[in-house]
C-alpha atoms as a PDB file:
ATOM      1  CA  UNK A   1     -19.998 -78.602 -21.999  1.00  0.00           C
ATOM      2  CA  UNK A   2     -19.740 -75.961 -24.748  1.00  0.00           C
ATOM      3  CA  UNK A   3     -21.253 -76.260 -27.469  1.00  0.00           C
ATOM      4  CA  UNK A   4     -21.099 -73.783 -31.035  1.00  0.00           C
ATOM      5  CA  UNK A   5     -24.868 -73.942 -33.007  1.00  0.00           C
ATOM      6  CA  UNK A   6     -24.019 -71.887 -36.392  1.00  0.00           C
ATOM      7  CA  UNK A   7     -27.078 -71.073 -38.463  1.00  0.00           C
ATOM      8  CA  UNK A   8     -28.798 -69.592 -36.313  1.00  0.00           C
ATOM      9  CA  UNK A   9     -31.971 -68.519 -38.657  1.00  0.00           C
ATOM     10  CA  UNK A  10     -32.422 -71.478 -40.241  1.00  0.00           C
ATOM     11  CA  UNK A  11     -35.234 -73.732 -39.591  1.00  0.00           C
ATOM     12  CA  UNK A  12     -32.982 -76.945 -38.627  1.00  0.00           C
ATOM     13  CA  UNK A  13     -30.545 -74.601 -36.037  1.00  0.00           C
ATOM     14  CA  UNK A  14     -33.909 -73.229 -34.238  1.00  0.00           C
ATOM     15  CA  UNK A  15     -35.195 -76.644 -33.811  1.00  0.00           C
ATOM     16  CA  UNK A  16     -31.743 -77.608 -32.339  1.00  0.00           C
ATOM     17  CA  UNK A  17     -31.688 -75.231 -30.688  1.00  0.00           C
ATOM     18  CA  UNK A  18     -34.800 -75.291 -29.008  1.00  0.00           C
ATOM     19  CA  UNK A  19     -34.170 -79.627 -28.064  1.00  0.00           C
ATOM     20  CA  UNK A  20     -30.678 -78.311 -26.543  1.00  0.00           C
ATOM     21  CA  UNK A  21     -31.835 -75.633 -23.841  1.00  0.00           C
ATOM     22  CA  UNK A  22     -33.308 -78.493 -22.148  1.00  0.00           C
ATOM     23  CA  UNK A  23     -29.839 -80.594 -21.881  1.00  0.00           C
ATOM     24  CA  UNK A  24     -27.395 -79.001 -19.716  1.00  0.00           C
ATOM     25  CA  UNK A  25     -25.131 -77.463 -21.997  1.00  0.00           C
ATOM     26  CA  UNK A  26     -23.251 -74.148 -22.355  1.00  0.00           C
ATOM     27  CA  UNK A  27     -25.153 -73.474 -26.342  1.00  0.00           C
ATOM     28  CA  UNK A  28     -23.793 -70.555 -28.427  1.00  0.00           C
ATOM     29  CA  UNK A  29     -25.738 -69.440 -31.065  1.00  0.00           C
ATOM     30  CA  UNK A  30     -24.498 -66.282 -32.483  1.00  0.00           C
ATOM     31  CA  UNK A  31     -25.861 -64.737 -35.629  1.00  0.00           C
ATOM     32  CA  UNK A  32     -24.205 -64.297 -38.871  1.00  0.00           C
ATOM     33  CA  UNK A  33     -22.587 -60.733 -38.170  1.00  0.00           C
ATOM     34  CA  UNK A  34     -21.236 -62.327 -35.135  1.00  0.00           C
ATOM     35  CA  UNK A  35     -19.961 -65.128 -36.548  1.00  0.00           C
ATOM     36  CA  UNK A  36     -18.976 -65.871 -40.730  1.00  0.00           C
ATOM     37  CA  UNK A  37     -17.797 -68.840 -41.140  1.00  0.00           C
ATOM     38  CA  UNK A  38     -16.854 -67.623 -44.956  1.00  0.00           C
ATOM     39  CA  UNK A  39     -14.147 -65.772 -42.481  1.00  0.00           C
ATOM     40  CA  UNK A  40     -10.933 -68.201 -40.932  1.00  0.00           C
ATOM     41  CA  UNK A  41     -10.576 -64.999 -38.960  1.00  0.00           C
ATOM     42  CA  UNK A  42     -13.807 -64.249 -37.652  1.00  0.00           C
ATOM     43  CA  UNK A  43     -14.175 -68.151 -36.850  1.00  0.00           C
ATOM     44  CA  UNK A  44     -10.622 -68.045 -35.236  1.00  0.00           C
ATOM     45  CA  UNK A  45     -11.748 -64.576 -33.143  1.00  0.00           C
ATOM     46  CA  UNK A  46     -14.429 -66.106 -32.520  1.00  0.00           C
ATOM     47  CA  UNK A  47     -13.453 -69.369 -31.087  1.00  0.00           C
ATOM     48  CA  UNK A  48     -10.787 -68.201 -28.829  1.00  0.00           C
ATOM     49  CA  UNK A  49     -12.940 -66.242 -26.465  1.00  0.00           C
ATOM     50  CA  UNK A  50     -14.344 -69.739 -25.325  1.00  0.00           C
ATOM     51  CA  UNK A  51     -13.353 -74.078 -25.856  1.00  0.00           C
ATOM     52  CA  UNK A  52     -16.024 -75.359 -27.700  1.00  0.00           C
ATOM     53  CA  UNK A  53     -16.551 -79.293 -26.960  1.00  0.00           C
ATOM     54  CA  UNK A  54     -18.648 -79.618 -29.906  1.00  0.00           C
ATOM     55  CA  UNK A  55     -19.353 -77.832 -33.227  1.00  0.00           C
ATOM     56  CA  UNK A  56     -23.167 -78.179 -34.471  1.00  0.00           C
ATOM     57  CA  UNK A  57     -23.416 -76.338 -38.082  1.00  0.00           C
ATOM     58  CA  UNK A  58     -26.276 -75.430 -39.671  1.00  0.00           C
ATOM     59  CA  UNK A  59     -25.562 -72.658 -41.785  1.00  0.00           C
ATOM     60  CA  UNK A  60     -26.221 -73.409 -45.413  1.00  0.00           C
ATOM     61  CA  UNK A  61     -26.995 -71.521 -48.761  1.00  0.00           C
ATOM     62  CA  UNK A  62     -30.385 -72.860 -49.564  1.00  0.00           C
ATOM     63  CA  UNK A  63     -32.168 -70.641 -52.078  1.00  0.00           C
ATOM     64  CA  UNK A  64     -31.887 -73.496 -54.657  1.00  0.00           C
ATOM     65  CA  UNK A  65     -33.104 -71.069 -57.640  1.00  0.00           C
ATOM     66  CA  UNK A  66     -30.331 -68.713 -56.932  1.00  0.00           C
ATOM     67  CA  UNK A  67     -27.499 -70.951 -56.497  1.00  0.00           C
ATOM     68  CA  UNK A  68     -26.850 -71.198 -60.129  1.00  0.00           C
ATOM     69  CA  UNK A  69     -26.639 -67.055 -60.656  1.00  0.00           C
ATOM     70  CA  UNK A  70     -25.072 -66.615 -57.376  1.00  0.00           C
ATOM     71  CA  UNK A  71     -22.348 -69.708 -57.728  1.00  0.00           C
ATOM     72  CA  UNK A  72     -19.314 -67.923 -55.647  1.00  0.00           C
ATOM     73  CA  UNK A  73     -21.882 -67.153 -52.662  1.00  0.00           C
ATOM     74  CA  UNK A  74     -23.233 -70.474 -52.411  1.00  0.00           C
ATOM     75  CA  UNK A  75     -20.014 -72.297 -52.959  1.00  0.00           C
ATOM     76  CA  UNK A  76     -18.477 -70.022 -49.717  1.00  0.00           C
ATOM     77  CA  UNK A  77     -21.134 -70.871 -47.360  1.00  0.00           C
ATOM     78  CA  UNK A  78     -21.820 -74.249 -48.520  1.00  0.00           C
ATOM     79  CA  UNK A  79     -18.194 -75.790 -49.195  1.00  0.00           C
ATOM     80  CA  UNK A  80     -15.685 -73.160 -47.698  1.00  0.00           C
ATOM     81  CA  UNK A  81     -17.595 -72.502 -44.987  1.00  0.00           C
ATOM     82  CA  UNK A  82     -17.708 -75.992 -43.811  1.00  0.00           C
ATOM     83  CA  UNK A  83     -14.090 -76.699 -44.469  1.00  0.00           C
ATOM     84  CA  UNK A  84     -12.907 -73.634 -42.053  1.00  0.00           C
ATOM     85  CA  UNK A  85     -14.992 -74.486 -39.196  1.00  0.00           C
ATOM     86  CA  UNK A  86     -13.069 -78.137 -39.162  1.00  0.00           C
END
């Protein structure tokens, strides 16, 4: 079963990650440059080179204390990037 981890520097996505290698599926993990889910076309180019069963997402713009100077950034990851990987 294939299975798409995004976030793959953040704390929760390594833990995941790490409980996953022991089940037998087929994890991706691929880092930001690889994969932006800010992107419907790097998601799309992404996606098509394999079916993924299951989408696990992790990515998230964290840096609380920034969020309010850096508004755009945060929205893209946090809201936009959700809604294009459903």
């Amino acid at each position: 079963m294939n299975v798409l981890l995004v976030g793959k520097t953040g704390m929760l996505s390594q833990e995941i990650n790490l409980r996953l290698q022991s089940l037998t599926f087929d994890l991706d993990v691929p880092s930001r440059k690889e994969l932006d889910i800010t992107s419907i076309s790097s998601i799309k180019s992404y996606t098509e080179k394999k079916s993924y069963r299951y989408i696990i997402n992790c990515a998230a713009y964290t840096q609380v204390d920034l969020a309010e100077d850096k508004k755009e950034l945060a929205f893209s990851i946090n809201a936009q990037g959700v809604k294009n990987l459903s």
